[in-house]
N, C-alpha and C. Protein backbone atom coordinates (compact mmCIF):
# COMPACT_ATOMS: atom_id res chain seq x y z
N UNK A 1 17.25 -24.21 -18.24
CA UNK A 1 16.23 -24.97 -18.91
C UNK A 1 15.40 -24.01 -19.76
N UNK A 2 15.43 -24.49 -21.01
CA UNK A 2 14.19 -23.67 -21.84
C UNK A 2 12.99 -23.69 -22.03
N UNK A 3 11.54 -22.65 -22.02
CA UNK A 3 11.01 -23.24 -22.21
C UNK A 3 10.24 -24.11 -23.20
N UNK A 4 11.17 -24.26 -24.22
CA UNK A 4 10.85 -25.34 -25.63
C UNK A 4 10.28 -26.71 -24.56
N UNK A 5 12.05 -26.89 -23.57
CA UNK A 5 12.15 -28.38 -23.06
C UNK A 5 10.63 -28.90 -21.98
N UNK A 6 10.36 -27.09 -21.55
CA UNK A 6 9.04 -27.13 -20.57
C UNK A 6 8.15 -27.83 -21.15
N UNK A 7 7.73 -27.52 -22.36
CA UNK A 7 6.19 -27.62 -22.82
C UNK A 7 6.11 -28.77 -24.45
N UNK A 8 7.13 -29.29 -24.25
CA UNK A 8 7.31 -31.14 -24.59
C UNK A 8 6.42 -31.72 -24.40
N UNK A 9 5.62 -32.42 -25.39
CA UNK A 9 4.69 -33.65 -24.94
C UNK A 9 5.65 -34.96 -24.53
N UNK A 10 5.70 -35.42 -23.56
CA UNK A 10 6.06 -36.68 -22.54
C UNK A 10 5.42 -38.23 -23.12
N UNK A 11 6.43 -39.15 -23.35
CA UNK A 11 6.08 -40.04 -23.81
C UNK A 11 5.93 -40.49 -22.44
N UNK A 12 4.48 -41.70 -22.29
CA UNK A 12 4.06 -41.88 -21.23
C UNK A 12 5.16 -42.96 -20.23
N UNK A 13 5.24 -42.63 -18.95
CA UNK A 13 5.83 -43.19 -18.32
C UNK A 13 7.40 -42.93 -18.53
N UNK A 14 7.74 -42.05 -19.19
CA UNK A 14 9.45 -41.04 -19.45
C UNK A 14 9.16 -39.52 -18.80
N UNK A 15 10.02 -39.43 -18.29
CA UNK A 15 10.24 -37.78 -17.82
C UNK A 15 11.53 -37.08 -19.65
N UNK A 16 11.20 -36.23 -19.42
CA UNK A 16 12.18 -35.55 -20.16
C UNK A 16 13.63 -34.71 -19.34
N UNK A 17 12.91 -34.60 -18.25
CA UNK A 17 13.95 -33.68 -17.39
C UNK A 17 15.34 -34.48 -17.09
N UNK A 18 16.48 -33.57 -17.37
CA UNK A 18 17.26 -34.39 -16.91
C UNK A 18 18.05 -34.93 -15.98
N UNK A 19 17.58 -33.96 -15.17
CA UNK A 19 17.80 -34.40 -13.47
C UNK A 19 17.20 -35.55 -13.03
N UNK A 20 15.43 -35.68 -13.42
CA UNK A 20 14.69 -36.56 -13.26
C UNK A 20 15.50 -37.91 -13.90
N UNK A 21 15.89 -38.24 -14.87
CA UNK A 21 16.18 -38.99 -15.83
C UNK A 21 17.25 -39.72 -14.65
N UNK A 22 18.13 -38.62 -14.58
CA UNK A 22 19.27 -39.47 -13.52
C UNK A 22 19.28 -39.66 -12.41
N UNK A 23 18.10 -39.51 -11.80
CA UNK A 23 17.69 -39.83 -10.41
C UNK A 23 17.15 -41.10 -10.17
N UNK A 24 16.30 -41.17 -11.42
CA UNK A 24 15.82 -42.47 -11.90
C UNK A 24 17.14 -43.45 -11.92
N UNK A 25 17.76 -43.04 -12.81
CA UNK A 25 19.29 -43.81 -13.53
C UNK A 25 20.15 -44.51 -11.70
N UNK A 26 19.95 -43.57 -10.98
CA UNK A 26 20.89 -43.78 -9.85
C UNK A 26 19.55 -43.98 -8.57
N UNK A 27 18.46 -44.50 -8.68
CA UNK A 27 17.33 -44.77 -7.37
C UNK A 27 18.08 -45.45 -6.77
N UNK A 28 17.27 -44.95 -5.68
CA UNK A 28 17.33 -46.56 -4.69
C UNK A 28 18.66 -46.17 -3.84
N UNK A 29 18.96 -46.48 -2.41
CA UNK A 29 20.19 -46.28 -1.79
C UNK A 29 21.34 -46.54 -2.15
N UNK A 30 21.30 -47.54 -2.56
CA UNK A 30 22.56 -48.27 -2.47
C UNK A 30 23.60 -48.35 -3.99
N UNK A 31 22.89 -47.77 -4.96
CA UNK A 31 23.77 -47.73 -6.58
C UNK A 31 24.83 -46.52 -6.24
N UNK A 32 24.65 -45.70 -5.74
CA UNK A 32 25.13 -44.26 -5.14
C UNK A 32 26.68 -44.52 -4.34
N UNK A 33 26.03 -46.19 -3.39
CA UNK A 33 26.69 -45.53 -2.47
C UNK A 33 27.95 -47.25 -2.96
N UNK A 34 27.43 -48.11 -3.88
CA UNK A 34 28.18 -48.73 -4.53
C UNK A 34 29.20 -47.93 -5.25
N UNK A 35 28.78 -47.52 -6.35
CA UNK A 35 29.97 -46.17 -7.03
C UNK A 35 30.59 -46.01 -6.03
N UNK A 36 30.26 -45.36 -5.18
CA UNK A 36 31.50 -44.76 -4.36
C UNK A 36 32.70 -45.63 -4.03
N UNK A 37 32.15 -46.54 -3.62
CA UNK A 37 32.88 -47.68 -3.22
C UNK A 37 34.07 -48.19 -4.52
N UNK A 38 33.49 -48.31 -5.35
CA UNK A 38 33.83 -48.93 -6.31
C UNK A 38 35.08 -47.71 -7.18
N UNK A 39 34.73 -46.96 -6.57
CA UNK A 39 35.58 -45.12 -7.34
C UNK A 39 37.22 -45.28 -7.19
N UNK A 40 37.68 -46.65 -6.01
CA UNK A 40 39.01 -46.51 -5.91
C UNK A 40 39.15 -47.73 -6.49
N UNK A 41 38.51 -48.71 -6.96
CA UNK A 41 39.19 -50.06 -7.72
C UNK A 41 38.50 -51.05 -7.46
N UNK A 42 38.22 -52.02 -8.05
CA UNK A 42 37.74 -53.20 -7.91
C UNK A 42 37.66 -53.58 -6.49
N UNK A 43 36.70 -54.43 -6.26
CA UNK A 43 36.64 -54.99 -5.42
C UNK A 43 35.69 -56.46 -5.09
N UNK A 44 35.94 -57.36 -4.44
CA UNK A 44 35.58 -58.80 -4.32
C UNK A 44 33.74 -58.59 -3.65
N UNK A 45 33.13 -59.83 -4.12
CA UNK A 45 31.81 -59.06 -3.25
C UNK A 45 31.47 -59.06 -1.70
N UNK A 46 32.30 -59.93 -1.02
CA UNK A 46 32.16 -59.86 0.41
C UNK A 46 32.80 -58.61 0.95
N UNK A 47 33.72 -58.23 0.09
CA UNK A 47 34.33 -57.07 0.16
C UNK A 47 33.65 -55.45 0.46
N UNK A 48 32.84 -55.74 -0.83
CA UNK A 48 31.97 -54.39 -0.82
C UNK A 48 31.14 -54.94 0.00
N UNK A 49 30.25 -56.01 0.20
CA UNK A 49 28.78 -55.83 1.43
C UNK A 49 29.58 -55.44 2.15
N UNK A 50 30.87 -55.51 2.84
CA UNK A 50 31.98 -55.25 4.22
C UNK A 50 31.45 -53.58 4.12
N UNK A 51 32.03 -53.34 3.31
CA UNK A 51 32.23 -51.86 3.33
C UNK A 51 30.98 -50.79 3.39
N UNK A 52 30.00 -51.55 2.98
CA UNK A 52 28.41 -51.28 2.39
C UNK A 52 27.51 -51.45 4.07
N UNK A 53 27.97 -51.90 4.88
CA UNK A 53 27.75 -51.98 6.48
C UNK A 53 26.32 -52.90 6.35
N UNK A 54 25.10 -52.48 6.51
CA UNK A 54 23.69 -52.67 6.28
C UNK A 54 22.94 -53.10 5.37
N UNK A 55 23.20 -53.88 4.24
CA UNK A 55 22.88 -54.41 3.04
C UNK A 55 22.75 -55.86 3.21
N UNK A 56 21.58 -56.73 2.91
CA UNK A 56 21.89 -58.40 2.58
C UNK A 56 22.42 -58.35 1.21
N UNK A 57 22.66 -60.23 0.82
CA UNK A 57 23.65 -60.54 0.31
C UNK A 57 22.46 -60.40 -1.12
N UNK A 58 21.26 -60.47 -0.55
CA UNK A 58 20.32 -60.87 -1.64
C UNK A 58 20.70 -59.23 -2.30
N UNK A 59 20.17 -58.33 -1.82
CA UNK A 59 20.11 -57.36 -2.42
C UNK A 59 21.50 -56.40 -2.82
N UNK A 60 22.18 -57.20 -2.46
CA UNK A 60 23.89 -56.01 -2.80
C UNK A 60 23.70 -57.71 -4.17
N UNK A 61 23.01 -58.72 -4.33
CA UNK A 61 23.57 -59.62 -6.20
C UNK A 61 22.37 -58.63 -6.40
N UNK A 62 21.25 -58.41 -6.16
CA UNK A 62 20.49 -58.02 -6.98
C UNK A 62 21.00 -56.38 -7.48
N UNK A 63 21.08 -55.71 -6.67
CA UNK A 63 21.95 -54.48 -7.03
C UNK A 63 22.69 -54.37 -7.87
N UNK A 64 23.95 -54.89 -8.05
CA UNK A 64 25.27 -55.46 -8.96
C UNK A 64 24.43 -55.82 -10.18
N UNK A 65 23.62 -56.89 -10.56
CA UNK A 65 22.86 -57.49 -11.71
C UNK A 65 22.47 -56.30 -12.87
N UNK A 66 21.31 -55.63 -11.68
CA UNK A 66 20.92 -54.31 -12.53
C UNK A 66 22.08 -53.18 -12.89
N UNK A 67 23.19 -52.95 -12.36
CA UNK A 67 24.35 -52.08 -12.58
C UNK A 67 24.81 -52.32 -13.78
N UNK A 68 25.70 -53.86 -13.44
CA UNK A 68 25.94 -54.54 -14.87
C UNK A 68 25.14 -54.47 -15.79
N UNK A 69 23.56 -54.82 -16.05
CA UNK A 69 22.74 -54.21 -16.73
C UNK A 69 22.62 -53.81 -17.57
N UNK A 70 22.63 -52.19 -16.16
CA UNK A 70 22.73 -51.12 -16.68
C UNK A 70 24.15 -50.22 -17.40
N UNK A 71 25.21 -50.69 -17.28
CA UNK A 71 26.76 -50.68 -18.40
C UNK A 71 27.53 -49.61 -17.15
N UNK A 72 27.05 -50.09 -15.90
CA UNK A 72 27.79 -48.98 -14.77
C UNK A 72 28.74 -50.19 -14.32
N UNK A 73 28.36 -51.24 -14.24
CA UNK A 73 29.45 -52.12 -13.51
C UNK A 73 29.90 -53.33 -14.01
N UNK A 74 31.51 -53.70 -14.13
CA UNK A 74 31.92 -55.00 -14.99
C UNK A 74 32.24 -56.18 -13.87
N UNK A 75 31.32 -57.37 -14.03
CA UNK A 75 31.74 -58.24 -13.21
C UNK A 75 32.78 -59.47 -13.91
N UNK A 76 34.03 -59.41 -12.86
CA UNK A 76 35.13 -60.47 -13.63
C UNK A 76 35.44 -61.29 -12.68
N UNK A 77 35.13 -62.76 -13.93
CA UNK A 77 34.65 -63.96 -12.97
C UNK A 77 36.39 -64.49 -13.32
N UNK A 78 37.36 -65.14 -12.26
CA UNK A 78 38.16 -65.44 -12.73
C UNK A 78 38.67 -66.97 -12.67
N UNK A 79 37.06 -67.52 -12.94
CA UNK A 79 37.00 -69.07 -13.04
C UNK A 79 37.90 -70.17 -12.38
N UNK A 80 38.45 -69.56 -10.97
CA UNK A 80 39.32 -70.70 -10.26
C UNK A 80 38.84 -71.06 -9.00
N UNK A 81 38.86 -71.26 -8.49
CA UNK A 81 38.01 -73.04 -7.51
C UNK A 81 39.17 -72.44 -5.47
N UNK A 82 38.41 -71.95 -5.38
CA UNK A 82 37.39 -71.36 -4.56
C UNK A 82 37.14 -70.17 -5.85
N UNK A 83 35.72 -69.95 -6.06
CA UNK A 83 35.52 -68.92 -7.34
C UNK A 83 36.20 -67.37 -6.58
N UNK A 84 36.57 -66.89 -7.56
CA UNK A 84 36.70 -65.41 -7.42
C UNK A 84 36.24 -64.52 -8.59
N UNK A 85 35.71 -63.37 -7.60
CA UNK A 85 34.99 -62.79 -8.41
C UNK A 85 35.21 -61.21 -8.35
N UNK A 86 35.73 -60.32 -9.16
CA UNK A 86 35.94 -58.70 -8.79
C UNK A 86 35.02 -58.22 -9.24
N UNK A 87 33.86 -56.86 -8.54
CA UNK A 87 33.27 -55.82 -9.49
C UNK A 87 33.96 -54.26 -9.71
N UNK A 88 33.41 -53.88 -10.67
CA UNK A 88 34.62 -52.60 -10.84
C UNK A 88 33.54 -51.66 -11.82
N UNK A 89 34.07 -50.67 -11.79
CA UNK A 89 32.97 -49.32 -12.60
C UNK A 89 33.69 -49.50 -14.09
N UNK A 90 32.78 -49.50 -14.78
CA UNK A 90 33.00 -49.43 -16.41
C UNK A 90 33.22 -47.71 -16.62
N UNK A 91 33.50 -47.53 -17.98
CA UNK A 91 33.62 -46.05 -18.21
C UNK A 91 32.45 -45.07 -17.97
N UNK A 92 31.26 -46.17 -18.00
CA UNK A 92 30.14 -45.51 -17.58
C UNK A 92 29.85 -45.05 -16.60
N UNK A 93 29.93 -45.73 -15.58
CA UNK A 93 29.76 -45.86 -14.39
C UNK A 93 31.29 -44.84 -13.73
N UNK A 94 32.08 -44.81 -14.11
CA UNK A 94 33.47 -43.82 -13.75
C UNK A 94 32.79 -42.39 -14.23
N UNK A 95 32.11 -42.27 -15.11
CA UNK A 95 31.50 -40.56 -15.15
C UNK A 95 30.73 -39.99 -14.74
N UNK A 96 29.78 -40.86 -13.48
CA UNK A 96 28.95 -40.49 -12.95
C UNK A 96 29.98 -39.88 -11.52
N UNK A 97 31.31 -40.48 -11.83
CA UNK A 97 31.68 -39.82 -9.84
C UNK A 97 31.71 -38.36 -9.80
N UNK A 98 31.45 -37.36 -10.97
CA UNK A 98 31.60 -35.68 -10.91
C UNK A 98 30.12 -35.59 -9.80
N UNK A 99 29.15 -36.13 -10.24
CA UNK A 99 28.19 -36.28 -10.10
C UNK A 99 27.55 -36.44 -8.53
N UNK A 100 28.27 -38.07 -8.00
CA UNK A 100 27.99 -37.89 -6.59
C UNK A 100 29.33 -37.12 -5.90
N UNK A 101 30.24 -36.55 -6.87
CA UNK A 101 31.25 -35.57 -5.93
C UNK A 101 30.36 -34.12 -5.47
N UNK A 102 29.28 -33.78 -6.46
CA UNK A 102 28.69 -32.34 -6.20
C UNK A 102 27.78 -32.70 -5.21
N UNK A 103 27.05 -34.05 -5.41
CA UNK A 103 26.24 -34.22 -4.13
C UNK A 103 27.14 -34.08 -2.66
N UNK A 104 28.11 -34.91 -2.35
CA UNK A 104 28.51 -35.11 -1.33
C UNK A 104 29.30 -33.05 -1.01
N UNK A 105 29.55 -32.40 -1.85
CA UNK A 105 29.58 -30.85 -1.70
C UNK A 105 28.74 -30.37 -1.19
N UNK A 106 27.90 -30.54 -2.00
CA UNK A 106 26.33 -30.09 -1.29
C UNK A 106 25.90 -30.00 0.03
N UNK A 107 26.01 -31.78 0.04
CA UNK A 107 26.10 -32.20 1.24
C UNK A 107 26.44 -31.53 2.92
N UNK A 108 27.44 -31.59 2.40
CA UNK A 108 28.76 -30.52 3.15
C UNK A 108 28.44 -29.47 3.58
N UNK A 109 27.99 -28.65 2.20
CA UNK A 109 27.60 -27.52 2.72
C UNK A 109 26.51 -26.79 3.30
N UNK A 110 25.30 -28.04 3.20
CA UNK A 110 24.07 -27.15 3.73
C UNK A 110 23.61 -28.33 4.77
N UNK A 111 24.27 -29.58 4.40
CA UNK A 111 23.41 -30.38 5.77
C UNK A 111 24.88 -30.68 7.09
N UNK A 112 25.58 -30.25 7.04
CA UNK A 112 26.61 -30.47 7.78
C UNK A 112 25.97 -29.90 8.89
C-alpha cells in the first residue's frame, strides 16, 4: 500500500481500502459460506439451506436476493409445476473462490 492511497480524502461513508471494500462486499456469515457451496455447481434451494446446517429459510431468500443483486449469484427459474429452481455463481461470484481459498489456508494454518 502507498502512501498516496493512505492520505486520500474518503468519500463519506466509502472506505478506499481494499481489503475493507471486500469485506464489506462478502459481510455477514453466510455469503462466504454460500460461495463455497455453490463452488461445485448449482444447486436447488432446499438443497443449499441442507448443506448450510443453521440458517432459516427467511434469511438463506434474503441472502440469495442480495447476491443476485449483487452479480455473485444467477437464479434459474425453470417454470414447471412443482416450481424448480437452481442457484449457481456467475463469473463474478466464481472469482472470488481464490479468495475464500487463502482464507480457508490461513485458516489452516494459524487457527488449526
Amino acid at each position: 500500500m502507498d502512501t498516496e492511497t493512505l492520505t486520500k480524502p474518503v468519500a463519506a461513508g466509502r472506505s478506499d481500502c481494499p481489503a475493507e471494500r471486500t469485506l464489506e462486499f462478502l459481510s455477514g456469515k453466510w455469503r462466504p459460506m454460500v460461495i463455497y457451496w455453490l463452488m461445485d455447481g448449482a444447486l436447488r434451494f432446499n438443497e443449499l439451506q441442507r448443506r448450510l446446517g443453521p440458517i432459516t429459510h427467511r434469511t438463506l431468500s434474503k441472502t440469495l436476493k442480495e447476491m443476485e443483486g449483487a452479480g455473485l449469484v444467477m437464479r434459474k427459474d425453470y417454470g414447471e409445476i412443482p416450481p424448480r429452481v437452481e442457484y449457481s455463481l456467475t463469473e463474478k461470484g466464481r472469482s472470488l473462490q481464490p479468495v475464500l481459498q487463502a482464507m480457508e489456508e490461513w485458516s489452516r494454518t494459524h487457527l488449526d
